[in-house]
PDB file of N, CA and C in Angstrom:
ATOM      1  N   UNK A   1       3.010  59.222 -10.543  1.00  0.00           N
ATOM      2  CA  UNK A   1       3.556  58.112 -11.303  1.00  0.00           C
ATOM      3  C   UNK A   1       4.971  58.428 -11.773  1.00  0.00           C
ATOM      4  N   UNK A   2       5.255  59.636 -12.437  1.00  0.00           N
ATOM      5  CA  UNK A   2       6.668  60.357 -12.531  1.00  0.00           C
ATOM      6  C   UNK A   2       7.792  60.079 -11.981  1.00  0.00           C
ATOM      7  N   UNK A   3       7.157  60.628 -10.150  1.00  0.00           N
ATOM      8  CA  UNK A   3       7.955  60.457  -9.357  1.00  0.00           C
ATOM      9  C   UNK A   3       8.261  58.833  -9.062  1.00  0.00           C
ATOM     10  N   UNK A   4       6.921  57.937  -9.223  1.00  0.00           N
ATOM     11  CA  UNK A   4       7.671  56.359  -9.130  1.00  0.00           C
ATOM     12  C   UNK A   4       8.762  55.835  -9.943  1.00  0.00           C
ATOM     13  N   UNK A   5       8.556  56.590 -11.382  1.00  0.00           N
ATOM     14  CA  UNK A   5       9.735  55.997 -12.254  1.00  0.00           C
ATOM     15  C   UNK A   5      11.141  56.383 -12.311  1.00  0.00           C
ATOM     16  N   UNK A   6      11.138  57.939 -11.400  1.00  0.00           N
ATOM     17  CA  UNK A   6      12.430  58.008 -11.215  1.00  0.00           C
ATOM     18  C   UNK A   6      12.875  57.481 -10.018  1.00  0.00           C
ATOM     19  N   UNK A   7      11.946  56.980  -9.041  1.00  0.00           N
ATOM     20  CA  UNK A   7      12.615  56.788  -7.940  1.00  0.00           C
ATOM     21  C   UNK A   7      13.033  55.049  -8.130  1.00  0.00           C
ATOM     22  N   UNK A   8      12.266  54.659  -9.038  1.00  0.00           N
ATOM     23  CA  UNK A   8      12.832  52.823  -9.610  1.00  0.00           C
ATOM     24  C   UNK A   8      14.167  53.317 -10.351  1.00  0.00           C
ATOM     25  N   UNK A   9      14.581  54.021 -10.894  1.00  0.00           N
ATOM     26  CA  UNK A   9      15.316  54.165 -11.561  1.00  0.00           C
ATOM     27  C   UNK A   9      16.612  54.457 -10.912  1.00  0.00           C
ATOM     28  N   UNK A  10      16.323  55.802  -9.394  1.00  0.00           N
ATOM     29  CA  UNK A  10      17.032  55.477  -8.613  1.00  0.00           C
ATOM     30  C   UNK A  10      17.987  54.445  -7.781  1.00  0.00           C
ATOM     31  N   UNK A  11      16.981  53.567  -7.761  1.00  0.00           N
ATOM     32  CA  UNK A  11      16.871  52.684  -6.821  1.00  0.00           C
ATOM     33  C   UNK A  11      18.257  51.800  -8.151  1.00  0.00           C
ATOM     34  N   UNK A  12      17.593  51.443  -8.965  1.00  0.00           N
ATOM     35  CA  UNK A  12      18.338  50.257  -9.896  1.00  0.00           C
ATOM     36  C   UNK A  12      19.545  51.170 -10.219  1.00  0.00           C
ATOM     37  N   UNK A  13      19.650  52.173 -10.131  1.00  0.00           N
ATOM     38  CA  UNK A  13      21.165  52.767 -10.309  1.00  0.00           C
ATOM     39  C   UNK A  13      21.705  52.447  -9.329  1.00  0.00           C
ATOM     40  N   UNK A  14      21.378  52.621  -7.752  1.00  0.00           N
ATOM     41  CA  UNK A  14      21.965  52.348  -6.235  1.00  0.00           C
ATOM     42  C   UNK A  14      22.850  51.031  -6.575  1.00  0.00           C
ATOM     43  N   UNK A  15      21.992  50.227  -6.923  1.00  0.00           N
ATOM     44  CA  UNK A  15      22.720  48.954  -6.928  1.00  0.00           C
ATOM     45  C   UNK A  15      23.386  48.477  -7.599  1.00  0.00           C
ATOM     46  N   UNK A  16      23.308  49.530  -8.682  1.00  0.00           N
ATOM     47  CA  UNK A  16      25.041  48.723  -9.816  1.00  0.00           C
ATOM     48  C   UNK A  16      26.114  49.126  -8.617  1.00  0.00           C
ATOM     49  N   UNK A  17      25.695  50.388  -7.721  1.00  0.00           N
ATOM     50  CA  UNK A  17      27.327  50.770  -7.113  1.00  0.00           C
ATOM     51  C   UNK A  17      27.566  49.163  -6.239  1.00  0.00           C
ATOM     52  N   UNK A  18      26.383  48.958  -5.481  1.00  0.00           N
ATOM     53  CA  UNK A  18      26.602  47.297  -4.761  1.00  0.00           C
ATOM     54  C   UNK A  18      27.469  46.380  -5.203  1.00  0.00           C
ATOM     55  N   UNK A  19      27.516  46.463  -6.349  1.00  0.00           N
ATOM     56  CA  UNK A  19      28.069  45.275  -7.331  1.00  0.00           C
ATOM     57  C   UNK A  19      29.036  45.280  -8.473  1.00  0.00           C
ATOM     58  N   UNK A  20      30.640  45.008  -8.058  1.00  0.00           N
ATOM     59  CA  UNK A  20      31.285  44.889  -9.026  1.00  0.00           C
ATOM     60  C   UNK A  20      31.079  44.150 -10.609  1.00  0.00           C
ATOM     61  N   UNK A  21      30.329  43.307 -10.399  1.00  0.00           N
ATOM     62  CA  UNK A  21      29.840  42.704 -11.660  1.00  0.00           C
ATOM     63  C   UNK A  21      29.376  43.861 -13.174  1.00  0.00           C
ATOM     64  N   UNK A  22      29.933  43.813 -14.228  1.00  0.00           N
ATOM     65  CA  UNK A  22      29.987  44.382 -14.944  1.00  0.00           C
ATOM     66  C   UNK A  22      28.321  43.831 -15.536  1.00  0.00           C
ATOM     67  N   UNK A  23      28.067  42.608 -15.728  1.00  0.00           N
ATOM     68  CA  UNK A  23      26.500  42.321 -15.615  1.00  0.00           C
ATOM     69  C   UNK A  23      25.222  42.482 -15.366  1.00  0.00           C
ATOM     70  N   UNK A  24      25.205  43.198 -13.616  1.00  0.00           N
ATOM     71  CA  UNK A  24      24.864  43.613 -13.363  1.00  0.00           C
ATOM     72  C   UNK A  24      24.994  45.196 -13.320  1.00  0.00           C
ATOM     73  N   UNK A  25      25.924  45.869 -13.040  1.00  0.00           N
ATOM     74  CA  UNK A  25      25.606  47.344 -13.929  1.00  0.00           C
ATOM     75  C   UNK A  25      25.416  47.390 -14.692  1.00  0.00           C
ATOM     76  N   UNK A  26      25.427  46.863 -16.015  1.00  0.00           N
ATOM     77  CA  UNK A  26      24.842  47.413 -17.426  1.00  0.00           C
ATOM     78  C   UNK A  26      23.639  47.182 -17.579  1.00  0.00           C
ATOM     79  N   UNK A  27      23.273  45.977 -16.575  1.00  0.00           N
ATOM     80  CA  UNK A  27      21.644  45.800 -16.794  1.00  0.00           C
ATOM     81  C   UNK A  27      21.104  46.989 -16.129  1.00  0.00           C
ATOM     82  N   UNK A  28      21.664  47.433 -14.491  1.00  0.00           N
ATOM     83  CA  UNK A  28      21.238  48.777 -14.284  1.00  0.00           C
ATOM     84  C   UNK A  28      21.292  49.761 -14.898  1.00  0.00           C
ATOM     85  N   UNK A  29      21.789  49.910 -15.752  1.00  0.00           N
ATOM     86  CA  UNK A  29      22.372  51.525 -16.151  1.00  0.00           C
ATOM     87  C   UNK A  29      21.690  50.686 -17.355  1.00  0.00           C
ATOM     88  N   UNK A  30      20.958  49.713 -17.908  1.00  0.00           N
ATOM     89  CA  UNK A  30      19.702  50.168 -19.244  1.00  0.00           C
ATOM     90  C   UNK A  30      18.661  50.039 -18.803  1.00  0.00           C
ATOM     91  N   UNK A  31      18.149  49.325 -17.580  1.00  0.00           N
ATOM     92  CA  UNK A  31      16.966  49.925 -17.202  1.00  0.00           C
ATOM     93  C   UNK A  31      16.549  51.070 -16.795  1.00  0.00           C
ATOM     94  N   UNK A  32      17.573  51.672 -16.192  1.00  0.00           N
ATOM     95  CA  UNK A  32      17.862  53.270 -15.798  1.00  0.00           C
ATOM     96  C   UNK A  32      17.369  54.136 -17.411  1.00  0.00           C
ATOM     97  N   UNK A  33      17.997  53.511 -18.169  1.00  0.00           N
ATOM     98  CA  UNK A  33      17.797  54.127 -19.938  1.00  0.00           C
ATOM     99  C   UNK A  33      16.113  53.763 -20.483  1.00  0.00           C
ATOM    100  N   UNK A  34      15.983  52.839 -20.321  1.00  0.00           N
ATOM    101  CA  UNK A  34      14.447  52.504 -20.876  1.00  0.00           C
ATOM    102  C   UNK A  34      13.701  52.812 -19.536  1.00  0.00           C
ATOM    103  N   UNK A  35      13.995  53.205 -18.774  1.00  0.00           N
ATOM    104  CA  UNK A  35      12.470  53.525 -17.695  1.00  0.00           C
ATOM    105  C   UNK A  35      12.674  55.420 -17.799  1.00  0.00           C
ATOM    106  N   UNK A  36      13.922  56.111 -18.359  1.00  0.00           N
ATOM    107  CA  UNK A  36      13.450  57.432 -18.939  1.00  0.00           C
ATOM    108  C   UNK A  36      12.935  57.895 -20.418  1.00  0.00           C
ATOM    109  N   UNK A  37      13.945  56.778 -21.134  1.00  0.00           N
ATOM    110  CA  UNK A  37      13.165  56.741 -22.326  1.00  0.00           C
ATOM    111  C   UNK A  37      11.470  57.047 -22.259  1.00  0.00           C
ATOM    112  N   UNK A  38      11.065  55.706 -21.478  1.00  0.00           N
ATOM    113  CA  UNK A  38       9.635  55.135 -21.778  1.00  0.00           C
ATOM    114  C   UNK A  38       8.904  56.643 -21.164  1.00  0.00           C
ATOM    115  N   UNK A  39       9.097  57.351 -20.125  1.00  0.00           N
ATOM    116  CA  UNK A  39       8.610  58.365 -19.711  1.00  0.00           C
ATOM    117  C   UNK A  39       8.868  59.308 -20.620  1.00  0.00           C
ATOM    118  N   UNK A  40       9.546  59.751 -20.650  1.00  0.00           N
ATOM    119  CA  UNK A  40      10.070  60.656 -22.368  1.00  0.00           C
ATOM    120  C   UNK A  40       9.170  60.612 -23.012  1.00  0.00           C
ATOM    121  N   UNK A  41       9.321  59.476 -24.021  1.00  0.00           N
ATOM    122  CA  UNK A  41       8.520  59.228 -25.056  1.00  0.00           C
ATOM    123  C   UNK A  41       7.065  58.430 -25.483  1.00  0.00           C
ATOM    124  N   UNK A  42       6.533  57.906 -24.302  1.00  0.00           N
ATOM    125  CA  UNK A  42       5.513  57.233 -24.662  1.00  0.00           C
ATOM    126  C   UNK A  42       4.373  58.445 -23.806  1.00  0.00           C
ATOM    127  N   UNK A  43       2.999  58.116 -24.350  1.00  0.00           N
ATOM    128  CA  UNK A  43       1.924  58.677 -24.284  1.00  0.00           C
ATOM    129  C   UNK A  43       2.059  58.662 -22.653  1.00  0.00           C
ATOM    130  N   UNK A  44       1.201  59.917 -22.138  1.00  0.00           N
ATOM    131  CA  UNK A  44       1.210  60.515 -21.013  1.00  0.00           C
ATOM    132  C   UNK A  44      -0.222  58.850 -20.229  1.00  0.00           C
ATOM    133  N   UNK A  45      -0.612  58.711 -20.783  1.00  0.00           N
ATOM    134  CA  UNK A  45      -1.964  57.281 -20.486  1.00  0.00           C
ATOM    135  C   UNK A  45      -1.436  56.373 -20.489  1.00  0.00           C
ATOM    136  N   UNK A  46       0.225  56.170 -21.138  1.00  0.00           N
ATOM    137  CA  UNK A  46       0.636  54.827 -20.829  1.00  0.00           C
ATOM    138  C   UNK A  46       1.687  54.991 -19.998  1.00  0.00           C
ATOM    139  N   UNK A  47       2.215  55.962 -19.334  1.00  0.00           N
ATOM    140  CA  UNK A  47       2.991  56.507 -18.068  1.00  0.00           C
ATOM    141  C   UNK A  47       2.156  56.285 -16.589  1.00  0.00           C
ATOM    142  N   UNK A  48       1.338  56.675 -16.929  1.00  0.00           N
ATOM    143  CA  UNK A  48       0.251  56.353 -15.881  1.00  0.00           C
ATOM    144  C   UNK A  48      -0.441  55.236 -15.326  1.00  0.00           C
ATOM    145  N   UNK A  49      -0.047  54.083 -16.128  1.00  0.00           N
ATOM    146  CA  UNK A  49      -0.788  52.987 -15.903  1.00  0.00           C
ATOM    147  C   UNK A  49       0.671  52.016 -15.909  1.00  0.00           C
ATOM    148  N   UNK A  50       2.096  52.422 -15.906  1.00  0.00           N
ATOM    149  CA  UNK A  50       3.098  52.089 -15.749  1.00  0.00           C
ATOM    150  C   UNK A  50       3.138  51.033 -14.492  1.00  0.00           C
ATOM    151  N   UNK A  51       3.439  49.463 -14.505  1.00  0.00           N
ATOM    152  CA  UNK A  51       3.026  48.668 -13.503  1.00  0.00           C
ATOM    153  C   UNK A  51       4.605  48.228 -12.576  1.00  0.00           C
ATOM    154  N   UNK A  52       5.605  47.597 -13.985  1.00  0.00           N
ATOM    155  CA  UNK A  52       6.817  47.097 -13.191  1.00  0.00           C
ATOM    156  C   UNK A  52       7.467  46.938 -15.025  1.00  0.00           C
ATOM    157  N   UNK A  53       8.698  46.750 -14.333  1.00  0.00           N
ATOM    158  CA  UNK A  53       9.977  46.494 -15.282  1.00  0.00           C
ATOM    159  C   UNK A  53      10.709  44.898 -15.330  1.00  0.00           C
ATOM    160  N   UNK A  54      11.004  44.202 -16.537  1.00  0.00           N
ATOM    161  CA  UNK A  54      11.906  43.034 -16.264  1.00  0.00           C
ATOM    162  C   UNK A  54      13.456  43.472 -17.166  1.00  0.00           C
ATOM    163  N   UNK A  55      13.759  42.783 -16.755  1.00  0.00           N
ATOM    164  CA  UNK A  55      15.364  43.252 -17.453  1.00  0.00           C
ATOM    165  C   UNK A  55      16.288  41.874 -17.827  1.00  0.00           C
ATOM    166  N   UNK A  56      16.545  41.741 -18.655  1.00  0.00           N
ATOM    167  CA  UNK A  56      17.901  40.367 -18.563  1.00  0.00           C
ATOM    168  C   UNK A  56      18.641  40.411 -19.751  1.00  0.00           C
ATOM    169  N   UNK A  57      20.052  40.336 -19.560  1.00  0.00           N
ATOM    170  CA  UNK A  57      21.198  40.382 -20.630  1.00  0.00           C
ATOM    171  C   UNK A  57      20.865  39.716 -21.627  1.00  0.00           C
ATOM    172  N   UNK A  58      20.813  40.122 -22.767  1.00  0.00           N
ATOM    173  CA  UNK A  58      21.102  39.827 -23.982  1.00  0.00           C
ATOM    174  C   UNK A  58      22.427  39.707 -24.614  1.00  0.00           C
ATOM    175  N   UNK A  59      23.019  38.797 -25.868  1.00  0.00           N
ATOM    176  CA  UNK A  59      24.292  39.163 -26.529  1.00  0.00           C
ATOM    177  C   UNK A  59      24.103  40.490 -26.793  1.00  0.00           C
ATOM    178  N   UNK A  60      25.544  41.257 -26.891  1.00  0.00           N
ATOM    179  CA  UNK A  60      25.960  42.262 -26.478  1.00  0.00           C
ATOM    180  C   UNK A  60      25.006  43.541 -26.322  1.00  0.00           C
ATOM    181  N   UNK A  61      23.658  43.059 -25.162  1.00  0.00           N
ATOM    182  CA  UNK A  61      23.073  44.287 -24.915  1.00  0.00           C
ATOM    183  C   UNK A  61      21.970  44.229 -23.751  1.00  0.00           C
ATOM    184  N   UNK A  62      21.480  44.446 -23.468  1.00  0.00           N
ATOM    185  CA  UNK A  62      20.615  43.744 -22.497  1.00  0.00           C
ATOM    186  C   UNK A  62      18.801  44.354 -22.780  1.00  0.00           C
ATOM    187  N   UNK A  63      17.795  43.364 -22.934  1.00  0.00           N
ATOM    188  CA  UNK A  63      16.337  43.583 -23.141  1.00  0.00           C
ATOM    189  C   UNK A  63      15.279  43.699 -22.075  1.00  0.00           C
ATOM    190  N   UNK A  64      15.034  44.843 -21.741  1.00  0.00           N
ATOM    191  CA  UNK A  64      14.226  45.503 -20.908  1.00  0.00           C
ATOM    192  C   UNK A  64      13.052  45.948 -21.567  1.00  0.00           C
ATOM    193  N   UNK A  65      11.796  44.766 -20.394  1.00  0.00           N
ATOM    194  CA  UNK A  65      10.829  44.924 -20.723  1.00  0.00           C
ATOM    195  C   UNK A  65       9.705  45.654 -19.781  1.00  0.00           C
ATOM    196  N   UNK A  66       8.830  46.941 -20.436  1.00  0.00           N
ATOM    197  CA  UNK A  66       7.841  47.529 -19.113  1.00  0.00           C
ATOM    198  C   UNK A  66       6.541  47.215 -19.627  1.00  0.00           C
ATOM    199  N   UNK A  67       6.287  46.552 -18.027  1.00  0.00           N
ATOM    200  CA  UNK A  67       4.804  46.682 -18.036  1.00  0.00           C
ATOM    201  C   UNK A  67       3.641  47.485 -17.519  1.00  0.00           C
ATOM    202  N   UNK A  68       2.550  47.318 -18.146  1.00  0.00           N
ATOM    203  CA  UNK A  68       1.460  48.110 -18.054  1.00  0.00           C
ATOM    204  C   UNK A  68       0.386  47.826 -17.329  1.00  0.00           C
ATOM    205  N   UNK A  69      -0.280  47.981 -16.786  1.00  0.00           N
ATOM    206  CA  UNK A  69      -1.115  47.368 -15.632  1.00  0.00           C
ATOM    207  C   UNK A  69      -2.293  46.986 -16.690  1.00  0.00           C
ATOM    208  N   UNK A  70      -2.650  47.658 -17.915  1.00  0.00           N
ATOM    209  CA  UNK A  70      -3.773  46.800 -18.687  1.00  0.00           C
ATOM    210  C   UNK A  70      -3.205  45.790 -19.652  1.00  0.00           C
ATOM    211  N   UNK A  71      -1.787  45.172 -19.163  1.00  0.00           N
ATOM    212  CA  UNK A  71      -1.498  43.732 -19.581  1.00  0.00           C
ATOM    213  C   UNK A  71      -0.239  44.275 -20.695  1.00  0.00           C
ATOM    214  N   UNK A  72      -0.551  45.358 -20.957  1.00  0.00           N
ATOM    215  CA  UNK A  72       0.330  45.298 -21.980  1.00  0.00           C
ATOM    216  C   UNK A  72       1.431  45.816 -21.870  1.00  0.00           C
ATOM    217  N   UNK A  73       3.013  44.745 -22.977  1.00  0.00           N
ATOM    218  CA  UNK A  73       4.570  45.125 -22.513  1.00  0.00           C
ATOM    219  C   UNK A  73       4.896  46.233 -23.844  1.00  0.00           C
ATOM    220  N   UNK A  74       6.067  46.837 -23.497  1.00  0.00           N
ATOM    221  CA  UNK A  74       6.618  47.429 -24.086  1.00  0.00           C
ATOM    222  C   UNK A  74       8.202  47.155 -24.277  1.00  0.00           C
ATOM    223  N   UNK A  75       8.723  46.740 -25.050  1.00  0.00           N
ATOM    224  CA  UNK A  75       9.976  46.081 -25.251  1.00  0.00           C
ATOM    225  C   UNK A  75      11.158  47.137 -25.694  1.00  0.00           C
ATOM    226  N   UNK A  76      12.224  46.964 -24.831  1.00  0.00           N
ATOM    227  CA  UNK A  76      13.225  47.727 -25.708  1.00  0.00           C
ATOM    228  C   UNK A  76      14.197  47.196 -25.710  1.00  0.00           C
ATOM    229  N   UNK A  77      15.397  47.491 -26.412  1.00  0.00           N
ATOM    230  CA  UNK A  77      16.476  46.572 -26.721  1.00  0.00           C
ATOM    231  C   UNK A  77      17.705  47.355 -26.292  1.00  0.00           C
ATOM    232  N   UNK A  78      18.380  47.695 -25.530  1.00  0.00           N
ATOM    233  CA  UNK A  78      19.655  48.260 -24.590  1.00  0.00           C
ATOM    234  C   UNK A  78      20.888  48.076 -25.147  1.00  0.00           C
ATOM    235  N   UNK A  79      21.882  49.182 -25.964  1.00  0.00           N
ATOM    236  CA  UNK A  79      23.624  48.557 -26.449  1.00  0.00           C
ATOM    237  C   UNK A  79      24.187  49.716 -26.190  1.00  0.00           C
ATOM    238  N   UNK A  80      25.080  49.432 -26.016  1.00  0.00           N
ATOM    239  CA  UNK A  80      26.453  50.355 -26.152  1.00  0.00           C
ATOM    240  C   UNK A  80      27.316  50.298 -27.235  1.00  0.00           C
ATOM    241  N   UNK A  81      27.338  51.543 -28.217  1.00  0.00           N
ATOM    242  CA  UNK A  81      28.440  51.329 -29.000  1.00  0.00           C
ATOM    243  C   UNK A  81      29.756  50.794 -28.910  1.00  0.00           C
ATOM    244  N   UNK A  82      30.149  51.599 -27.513  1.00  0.00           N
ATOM    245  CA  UNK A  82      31.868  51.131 -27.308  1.00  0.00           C
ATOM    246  C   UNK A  82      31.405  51.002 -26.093  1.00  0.00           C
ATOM    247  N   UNK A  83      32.316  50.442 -24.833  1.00  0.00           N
ATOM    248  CA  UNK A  83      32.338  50.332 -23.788  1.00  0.00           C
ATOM    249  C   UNK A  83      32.240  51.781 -23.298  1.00  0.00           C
ATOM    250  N   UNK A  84      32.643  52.536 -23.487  1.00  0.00           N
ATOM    251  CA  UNK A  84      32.797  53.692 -22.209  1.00  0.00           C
ATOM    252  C   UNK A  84      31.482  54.644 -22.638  1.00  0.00           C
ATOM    253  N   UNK A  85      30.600  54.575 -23.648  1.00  0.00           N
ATOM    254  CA  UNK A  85      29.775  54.942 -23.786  1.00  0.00           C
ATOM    255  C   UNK A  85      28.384  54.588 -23.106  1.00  0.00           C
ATOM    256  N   UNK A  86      27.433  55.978 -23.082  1.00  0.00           N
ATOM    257  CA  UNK A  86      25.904  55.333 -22.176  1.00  0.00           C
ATOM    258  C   UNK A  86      25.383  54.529 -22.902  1.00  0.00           C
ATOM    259  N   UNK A  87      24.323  54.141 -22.173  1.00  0.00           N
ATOM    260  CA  UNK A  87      23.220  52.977 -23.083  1.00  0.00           C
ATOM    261  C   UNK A  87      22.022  53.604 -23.882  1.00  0.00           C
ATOM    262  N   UNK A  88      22.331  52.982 -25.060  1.00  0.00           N
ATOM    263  CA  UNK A  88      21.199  53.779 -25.802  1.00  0.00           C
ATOM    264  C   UNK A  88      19.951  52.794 -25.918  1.00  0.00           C
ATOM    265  N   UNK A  89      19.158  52.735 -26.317  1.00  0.00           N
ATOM    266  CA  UNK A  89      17.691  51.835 -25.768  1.00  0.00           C
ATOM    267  C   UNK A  89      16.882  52.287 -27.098  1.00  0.00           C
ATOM    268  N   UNK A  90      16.311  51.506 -27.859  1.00  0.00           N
ATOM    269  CA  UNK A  90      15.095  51.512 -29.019  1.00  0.00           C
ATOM    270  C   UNK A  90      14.289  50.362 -28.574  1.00  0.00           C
ATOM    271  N   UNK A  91      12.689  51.252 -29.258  1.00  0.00           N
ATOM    272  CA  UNK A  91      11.550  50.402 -29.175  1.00  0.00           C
ATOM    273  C   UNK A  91      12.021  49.224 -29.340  1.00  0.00           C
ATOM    274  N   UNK A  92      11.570  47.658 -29.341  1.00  0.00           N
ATOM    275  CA  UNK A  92      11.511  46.649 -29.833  1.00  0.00           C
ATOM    276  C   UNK A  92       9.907  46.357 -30.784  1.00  0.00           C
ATOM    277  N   UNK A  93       9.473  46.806 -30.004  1.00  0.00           N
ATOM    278  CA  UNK A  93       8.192  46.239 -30.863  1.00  0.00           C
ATOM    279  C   UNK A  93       7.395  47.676 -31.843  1.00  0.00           C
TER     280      UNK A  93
END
């Protein structure tokens, strides 16, 4: 399961390079942030049952949500202090 979340994570990094859109990289580069977060820090039983990710811009930040194959989401909320800084990501719920 590990290896699936880094390789989604991979994958959604690949494609900010695709795309000049500043929109679309930041949404990559915070799902990239909340799909290590969520491995990081959440229980080893809810890593495991890790199903899929949604993602969509928010004012100035973007809200990435993971799901769990027993139904249940986990919300986080994606900002950047300044522009040239990474994305930092907290629980939502």
């Amino acid at each position: 399961m590990k290896n699936f979340l880094l390789i989604s994570a991979f994958i959604v990094s690949s494609l900010s390079f695709a795309s000049t859109s500043n929109t679309v990289r930041d949404t990559s580069e915070a799902v990239t942030e909340a799909l290590l977060h969520f491995e990081n820090n959440a229980q080893s039983s809810d890593v495991d049952i890790f199903k899929g990710v949604k993602a969509s811009p928010v004012e100035r930040g973007v809200a990435v949500g993971i799901y769990l194959s027993n139904g249940a989401k986990i919300s986080y909320l994606c900002h950047r202090h300044e522009d040239s800084d990474p994305f930092e990501c907290h629980q939502a719920n």
